[in-house]
C-alpha atoms as a PDB file:
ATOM      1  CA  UNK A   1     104.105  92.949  97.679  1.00  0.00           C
ATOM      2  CA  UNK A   2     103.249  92.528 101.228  1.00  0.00           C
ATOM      3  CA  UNK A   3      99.514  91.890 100.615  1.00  0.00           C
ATOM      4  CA  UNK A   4     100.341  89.393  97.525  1.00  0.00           C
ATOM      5  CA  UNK A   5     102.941  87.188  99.834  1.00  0.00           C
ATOM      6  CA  UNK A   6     100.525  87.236 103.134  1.00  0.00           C
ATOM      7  CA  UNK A   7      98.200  85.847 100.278  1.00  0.00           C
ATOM      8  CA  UNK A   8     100.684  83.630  99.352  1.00  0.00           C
ATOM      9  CA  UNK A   9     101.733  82.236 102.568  1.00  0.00           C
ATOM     10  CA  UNK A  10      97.506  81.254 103.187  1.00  0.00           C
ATOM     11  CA  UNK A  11      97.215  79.821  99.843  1.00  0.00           C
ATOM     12  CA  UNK A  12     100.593  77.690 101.003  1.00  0.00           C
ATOM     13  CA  UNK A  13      98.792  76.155 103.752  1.00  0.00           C
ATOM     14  CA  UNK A  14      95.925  75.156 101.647  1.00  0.00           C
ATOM     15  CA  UNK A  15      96.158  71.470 100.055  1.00  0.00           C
ATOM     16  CA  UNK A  16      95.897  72.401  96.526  1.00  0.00           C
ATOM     17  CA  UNK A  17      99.079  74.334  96.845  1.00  0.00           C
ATOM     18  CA  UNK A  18     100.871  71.552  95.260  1.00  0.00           C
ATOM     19  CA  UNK A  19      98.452  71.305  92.690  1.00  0.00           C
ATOM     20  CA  UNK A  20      99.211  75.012  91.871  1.00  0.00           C
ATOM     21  CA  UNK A  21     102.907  74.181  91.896  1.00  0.00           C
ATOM     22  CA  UNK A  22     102.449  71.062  89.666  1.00  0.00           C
ATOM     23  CA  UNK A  23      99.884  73.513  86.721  1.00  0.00           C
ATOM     24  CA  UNK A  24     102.462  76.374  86.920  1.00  0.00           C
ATOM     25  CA  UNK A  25     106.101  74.081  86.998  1.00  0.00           C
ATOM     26  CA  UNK A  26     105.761  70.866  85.610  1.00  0.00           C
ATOM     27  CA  UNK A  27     107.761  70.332  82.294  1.00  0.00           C
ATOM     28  CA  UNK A  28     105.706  69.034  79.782  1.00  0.00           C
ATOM     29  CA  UNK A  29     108.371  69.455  76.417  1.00  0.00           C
ATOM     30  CA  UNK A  30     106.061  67.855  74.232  1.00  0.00           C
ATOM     31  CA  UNK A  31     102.993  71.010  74.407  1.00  0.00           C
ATOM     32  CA  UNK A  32     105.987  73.325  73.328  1.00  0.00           C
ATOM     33  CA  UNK A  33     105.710  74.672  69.509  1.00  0.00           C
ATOM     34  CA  UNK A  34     106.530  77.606  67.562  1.00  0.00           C
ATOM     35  CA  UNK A  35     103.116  79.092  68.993  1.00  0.00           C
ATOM     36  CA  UNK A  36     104.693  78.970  72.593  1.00  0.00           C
ATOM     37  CA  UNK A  37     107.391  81.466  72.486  1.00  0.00           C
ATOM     38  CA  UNK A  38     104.835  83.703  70.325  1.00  0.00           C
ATOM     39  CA  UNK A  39     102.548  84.015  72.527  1.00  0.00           C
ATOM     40  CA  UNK A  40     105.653  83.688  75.208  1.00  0.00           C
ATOM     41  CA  UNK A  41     106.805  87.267  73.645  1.00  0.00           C
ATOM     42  CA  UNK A  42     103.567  88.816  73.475  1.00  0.00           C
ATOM     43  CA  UNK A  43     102.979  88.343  77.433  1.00  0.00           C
ATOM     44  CA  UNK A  44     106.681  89.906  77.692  1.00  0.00           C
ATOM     45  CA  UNK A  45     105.322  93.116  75.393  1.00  0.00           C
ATOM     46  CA  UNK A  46     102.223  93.610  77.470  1.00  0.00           C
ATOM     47  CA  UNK A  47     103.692  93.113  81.141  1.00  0.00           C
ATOM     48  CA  UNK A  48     106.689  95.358  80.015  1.00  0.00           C
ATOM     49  CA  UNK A  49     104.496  97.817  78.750  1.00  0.00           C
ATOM     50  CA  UNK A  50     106.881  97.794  75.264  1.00  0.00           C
ATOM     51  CA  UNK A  51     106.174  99.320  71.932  1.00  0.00           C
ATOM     52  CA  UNK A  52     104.122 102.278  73.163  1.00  0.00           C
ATOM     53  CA  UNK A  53     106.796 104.854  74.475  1.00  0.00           C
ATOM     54  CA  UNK A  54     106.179 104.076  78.281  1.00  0.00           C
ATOM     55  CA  UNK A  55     110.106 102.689  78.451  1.00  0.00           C
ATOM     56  CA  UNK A  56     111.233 105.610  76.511  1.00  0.00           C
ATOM     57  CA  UNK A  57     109.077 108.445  78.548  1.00  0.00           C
ATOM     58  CA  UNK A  58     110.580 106.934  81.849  1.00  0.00           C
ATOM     59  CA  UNK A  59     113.835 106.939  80.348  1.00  0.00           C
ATOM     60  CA  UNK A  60     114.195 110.533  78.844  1.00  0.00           C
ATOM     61  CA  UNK A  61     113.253 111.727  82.844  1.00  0.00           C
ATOM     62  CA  UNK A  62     115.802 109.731  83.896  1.00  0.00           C
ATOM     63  CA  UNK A  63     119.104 110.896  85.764  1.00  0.00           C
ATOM     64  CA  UNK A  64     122.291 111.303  83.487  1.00  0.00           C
ATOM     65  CA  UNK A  65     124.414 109.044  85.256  1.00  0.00           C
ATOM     66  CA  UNK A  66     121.680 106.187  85.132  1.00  0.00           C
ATOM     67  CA  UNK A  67     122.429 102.388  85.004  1.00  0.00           C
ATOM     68  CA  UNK A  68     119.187 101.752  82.742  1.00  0.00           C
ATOM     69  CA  UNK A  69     120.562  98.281  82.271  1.00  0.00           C
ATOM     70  CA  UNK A  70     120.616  98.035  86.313  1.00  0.00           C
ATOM     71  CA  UNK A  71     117.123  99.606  86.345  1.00  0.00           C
ATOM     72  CA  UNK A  72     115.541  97.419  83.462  1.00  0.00           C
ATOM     73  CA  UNK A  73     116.795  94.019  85.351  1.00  0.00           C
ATOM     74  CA  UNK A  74     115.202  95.336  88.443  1.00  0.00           C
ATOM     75  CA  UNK A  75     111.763  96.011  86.615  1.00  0.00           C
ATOM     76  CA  UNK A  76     111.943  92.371  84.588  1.00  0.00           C
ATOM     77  CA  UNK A  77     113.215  90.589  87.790  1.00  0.00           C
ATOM     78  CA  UNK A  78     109.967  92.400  90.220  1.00  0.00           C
ATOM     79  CA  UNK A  79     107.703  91.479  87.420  1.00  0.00           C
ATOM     80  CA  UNK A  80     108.872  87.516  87.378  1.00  0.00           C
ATOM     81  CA  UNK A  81     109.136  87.202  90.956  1.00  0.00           C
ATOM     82  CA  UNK A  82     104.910  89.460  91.268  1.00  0.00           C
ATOM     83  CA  UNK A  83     103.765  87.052  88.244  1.00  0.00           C
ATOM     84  CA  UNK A  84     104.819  83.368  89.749  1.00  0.00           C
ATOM     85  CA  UNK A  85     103.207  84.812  93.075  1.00  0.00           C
ATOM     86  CA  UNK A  86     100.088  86.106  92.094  1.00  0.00           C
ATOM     87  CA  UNK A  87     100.100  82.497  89.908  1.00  0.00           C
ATOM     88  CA  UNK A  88     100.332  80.225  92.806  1.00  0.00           C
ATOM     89  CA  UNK A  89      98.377  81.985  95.162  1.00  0.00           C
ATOM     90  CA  UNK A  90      95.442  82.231  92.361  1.00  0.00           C
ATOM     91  CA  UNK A  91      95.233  78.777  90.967  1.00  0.00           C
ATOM     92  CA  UNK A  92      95.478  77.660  94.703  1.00  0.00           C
ATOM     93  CA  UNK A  93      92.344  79.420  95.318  1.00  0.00           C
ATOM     94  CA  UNK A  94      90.555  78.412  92.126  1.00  0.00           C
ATOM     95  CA  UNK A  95      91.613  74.610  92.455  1.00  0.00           C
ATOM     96  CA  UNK A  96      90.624  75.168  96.050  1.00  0.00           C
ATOM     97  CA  UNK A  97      87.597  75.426  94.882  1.00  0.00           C
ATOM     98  CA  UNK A  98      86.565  73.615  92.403  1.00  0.00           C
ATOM     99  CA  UNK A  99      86.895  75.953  90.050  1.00  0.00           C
ATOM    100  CA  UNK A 100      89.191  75.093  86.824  1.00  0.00           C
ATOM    101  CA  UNK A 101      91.829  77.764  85.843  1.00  0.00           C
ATOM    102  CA  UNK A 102      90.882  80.529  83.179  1.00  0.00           C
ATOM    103  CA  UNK A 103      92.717  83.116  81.679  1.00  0.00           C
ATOM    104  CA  UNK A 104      92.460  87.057  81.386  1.00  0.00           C
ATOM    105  CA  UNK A 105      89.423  88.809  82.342  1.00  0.00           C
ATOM    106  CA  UNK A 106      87.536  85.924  83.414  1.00  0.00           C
ATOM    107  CA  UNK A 107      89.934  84.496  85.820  1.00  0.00           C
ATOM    108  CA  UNK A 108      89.699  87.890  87.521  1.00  0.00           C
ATOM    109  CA  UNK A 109      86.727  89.021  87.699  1.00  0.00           C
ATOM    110  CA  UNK A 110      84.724  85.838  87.666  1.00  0.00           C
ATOM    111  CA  UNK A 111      86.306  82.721  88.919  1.00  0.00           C
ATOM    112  CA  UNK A 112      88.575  84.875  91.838  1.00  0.00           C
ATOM    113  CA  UNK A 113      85.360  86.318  93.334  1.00  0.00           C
ATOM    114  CA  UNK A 114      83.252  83.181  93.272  1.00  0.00           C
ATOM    115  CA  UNK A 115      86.117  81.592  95.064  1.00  0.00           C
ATOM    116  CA  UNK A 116      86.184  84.032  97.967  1.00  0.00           C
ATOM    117  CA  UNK A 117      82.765  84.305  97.938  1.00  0.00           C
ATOM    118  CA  UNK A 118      82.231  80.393  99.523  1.00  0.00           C
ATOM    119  CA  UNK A 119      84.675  81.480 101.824  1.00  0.00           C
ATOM    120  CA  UNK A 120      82.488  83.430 103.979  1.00  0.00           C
ATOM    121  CA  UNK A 121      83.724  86.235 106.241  1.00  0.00           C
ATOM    122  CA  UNK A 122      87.342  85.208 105.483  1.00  0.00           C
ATOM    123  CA  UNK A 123      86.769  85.620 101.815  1.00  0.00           C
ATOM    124  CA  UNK A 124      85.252  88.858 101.812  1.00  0.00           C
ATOM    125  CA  UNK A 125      88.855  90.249 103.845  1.00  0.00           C
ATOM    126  CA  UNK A 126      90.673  87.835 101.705  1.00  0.00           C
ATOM    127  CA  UNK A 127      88.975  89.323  98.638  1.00  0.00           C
ATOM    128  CA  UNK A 128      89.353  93.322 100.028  1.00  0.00           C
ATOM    129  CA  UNK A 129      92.862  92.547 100.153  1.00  0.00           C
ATOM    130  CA  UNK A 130      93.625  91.065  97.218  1.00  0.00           C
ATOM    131  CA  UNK A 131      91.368  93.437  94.715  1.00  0.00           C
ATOM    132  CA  UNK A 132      93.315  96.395  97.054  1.00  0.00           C
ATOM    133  CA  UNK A 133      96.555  95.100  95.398  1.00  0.00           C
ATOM    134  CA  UNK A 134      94.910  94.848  92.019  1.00  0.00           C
ATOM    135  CA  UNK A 135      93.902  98.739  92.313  1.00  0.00           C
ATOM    136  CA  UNK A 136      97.438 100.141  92.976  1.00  0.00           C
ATOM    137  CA  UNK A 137      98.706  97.157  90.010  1.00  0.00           C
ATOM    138  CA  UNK A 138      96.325  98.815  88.045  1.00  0.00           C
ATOM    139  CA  UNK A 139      96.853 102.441  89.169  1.00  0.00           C
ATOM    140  CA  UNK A 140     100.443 102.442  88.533  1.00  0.00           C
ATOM    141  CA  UNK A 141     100.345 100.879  85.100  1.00  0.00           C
ATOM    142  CA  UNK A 142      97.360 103.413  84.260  1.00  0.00           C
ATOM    143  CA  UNK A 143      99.755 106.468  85.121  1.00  0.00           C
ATOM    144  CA  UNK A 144     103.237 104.849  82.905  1.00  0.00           C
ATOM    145  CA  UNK A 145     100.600 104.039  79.973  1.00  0.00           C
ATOM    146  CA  UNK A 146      99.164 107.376  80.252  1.00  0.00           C
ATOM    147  CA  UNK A 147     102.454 109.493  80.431  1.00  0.00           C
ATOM    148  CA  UNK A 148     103.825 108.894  76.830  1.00  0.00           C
ATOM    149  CA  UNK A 149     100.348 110.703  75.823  1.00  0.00           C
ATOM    150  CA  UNK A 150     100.575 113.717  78.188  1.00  0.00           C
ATOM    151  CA  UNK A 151     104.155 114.294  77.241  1.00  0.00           C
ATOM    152  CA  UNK A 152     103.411 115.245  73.642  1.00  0.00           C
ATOM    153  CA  UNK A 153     100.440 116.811  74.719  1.00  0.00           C
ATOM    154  CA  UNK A 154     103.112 119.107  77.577  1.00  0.00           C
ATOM    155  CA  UNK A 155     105.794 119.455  75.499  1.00  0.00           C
ATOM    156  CA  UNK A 156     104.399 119.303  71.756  1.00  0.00           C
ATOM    157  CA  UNK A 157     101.544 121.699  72.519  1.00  0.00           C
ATOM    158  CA  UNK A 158     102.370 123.509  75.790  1.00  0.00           C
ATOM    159  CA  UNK A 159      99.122 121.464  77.476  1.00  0.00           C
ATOM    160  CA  UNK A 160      99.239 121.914  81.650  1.00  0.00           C
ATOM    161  CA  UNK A 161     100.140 118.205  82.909  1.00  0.00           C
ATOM    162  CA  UNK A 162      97.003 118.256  84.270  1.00  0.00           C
ATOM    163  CA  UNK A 163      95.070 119.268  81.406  1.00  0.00           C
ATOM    164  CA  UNK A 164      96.147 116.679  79.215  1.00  0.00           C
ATOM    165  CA  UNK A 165      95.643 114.492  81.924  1.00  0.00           C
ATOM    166  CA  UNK A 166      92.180 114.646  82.643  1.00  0.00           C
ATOM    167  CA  UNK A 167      91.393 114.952  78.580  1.00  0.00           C
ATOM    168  CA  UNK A 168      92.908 111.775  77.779  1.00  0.00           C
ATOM    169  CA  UNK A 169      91.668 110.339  80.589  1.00  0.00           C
ATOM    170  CA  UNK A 170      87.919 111.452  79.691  1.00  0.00           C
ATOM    171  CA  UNK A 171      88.559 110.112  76.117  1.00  0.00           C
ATOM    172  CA  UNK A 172      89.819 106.623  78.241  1.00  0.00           C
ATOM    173  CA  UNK A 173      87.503 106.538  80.028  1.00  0.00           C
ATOM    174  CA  UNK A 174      85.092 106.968  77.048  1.00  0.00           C
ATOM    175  CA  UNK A 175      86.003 104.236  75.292  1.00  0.00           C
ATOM    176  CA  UNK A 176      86.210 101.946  78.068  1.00  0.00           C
ATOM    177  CA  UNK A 177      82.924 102.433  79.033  1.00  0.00           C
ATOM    178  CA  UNK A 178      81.916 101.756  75.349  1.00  0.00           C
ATOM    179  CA  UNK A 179      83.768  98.645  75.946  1.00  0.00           C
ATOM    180  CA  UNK A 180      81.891  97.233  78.961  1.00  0.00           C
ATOM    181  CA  UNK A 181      78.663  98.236  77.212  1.00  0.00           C
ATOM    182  CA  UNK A 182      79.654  96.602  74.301  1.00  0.00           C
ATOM    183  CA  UNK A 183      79.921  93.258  76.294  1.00  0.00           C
ATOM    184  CA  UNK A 184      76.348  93.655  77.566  1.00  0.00           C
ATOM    185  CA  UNK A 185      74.177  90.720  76.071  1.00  0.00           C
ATOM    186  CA  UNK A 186      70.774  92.770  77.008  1.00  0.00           C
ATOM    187  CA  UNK A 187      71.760  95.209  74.780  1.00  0.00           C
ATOM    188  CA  UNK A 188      72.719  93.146  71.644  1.00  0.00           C
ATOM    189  CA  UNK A 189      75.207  95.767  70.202  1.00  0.00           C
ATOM    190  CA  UNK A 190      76.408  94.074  67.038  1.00  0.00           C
ATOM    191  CA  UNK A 191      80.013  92.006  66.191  1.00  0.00           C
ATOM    192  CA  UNK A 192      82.506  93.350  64.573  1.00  0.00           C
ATOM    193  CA  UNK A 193      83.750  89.980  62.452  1.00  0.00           C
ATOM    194  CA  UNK A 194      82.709  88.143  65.299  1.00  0.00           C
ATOM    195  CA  UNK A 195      84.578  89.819  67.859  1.00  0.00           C
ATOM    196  CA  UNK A 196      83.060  92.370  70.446  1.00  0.00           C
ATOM    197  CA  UNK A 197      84.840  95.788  70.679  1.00  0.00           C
ATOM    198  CA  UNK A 198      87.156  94.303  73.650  1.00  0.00           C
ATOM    199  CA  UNK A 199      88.763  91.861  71.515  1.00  0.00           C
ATOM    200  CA  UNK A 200      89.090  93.914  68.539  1.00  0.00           C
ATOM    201  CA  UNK A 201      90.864  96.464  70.994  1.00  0.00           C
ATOM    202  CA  UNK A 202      93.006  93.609  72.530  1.00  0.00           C
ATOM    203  CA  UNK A 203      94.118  91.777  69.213  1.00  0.00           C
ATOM    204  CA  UNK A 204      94.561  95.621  67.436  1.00  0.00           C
ATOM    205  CA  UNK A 205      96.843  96.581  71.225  1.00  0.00           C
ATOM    206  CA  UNK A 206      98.696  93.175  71.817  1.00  0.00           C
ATOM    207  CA  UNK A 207      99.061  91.785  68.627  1.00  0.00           C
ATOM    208  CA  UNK A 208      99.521  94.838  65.947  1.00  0.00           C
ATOM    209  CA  UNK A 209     101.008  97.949  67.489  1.00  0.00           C
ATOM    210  CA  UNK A 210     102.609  97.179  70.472  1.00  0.00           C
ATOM    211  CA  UNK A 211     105.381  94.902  68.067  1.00  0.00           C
ATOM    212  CA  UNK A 212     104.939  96.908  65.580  1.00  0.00           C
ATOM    213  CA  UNK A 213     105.628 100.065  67.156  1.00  0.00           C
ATOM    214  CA  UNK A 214     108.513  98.460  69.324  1.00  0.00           C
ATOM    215  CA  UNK A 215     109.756  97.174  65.712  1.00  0.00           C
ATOM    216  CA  UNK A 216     110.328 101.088  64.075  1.00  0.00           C
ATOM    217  CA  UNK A 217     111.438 101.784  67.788  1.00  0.00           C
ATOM    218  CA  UNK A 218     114.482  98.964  67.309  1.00  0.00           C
ATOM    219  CA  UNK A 219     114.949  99.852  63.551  1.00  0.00           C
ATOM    220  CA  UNK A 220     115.433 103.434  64.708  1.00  0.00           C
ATOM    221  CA  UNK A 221     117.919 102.914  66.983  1.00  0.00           C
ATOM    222  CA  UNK A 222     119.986 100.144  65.619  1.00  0.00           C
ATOM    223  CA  UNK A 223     120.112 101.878  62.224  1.00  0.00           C
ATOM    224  CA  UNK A 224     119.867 105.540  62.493  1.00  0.00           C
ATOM    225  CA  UNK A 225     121.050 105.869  65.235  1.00  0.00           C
ATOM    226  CA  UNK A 226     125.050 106.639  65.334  1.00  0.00           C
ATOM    227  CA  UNK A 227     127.308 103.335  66.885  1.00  0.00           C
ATOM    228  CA  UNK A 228     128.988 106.436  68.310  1.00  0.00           C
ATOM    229  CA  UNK A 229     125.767 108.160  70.348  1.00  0.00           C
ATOM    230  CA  UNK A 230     124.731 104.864  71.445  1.00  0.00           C
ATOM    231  CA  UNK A 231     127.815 104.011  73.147  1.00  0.00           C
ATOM    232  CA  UNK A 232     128.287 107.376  74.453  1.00  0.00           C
ATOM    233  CA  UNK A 233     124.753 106.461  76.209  1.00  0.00           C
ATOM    234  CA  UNK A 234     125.924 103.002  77.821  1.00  0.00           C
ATOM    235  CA  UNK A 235     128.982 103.839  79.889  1.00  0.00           C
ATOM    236  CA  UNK A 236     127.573 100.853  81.981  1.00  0.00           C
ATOM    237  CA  UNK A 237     128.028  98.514  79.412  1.00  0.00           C
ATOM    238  CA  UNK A 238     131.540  96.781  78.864  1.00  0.00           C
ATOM    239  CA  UNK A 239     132.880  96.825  75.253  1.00  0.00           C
ATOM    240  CA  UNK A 240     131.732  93.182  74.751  1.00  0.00           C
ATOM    241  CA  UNK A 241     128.436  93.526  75.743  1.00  0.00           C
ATOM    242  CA  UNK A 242     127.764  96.725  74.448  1.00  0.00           C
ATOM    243  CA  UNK A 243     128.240  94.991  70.780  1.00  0.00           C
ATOM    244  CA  UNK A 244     126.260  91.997  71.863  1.00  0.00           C
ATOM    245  CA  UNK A 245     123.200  94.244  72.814  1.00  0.00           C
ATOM    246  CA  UNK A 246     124.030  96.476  69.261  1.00  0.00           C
ATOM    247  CA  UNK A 247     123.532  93.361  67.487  1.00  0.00           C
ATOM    248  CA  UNK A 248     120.524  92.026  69.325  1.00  0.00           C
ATOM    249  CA  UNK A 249     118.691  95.952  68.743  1.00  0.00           C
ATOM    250  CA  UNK A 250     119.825  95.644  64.889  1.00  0.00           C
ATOM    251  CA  UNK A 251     119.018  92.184  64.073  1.00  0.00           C
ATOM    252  CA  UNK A 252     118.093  89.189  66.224  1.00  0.00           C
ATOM    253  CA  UNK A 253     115.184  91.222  67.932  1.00  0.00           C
ATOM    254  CA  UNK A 254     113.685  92.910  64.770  1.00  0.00           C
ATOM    255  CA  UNK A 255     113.619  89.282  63.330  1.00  0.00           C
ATOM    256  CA  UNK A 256     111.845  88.269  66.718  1.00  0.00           C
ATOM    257  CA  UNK A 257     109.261  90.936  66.227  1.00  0.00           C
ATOM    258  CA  UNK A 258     109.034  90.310  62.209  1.00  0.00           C
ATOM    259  CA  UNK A 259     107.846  86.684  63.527  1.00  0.00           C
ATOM    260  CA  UNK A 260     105.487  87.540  65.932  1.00  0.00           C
ATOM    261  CA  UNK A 261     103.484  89.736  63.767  1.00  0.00           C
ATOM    262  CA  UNK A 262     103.273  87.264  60.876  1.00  0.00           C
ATOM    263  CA  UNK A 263     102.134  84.196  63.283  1.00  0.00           C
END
């Protein structure tokens, strides 16, 4: 947080701060269609890290007395605030540039770097800082992704916690490397229906089992699930909007989800 708003702050003295505000803010009701809040809700699945039993794993080490309604505002609410910062310092710097704004991978790792690199000296600390904050985002997600895995592995087949985590992280690490080599144009590794092994990985990941697995999680609670245990499990909600939320796990976000996966 402290190296992302020190970021922030520079990019704010730049001239193409506004111009970062205006990409990010302005209201444009006409570009929004039914593809929108799809791809709206997919974002919210992968920054929430939902459908693969990350939620759940932190949840079942949770205290007793928990407000995991108090908690999960606290995660969504961090997440907003990180997200429109890292957006307006980054556009800042690519329209700073010259550059035009990307998405993904290639905003990262290609038009970031060439945009501190014609910075000079300033860039390269610029740069060190910034890619610092990427490596503990990145660390920390790597360890809640990796934890829903390890737990079977602990508790399922009496693994060490650091046994199963250094062989799923081999078999990771594997396959990631089998990614990058994939995108290699010297080697000429074949398409799979046109699409390297990253995007099969990332349409397969974002767009099949993350909703579909948060899908049998939601059908699983909302109707297996006793009306009695659940309530018994949400002192912290009032009687109002513990009925609300029933409703919302038993029908309005299943039909969400249903959507999604057929767009």
């Amino acid at each position: 947080f402290v190296i992302f708003i020190a970021l922030l702050i520079y990019a704010m003295n730049l001239e193409e701060f506004s111009q970062s505000w205006h990409f990010m803010f302005a209201f444009e009701p006409h570009k929004i269609t039914f593809n929108t809040f799809v791809e709206s809700l997919g974002q919210v699945f992968f920054s929430l890290s939902l459908g693969v039993g990350t939620i759940a794993t932190y949840a079942a080490n949770a205290q007793r007395n928990e407000n995991l309604l108090k908690s999960s505002l606290w995660v969504v609410l961090s997440g907003i605030a990180i997200s429109l910062i890292a957006g307006l310092m980054i556009f800042t710097f690519i329209y700073h540039f010259g550059g035009k704004p990307s998405e993904g991978v290639g905003l990262l790792l290609i038009s970031l770097p060439l945009a501190f690199s014609s910075l000079g000296s300033s860039g390269a600390i610029i740069a060190a800082l910034f890619f610092i904050a990427m490596l503990f985002a990145g660390l920390t997600s790597t360890i809640s992704m990796l934890e829903p895995s390890v737990s079977i592995l602990r508790d399922k087949y009496n693994f060490s916690q650091a046994k199963a985590s250094y062989i799923l992280s081999s078999g990771i690490f594997t396959l990631g490397f089998l990614v990058i080599m994939w995108n290699d144009a010297s080697l000429s590794l074949p398409l799979i229906y046109g699409k390297s092994l990253f995007d099969i990985l990332d349409l397969l990941t974002s767009s099949c089992l993350m909703p579909l697995g948060m899908l049998i999680l939601l059908l699983f609670l909302g109707w297996h699930i006793k009306k009695s245990h659940l309530r018994v499990w949400t002192p912290y909600f009032s009687n109002a909007l513990f009925y609300i939320w029933w409703w919302i796990l038993r029908l309005i976000a299943p039909i969400i989800i249903i959507a999604i996966l057929i767009s």
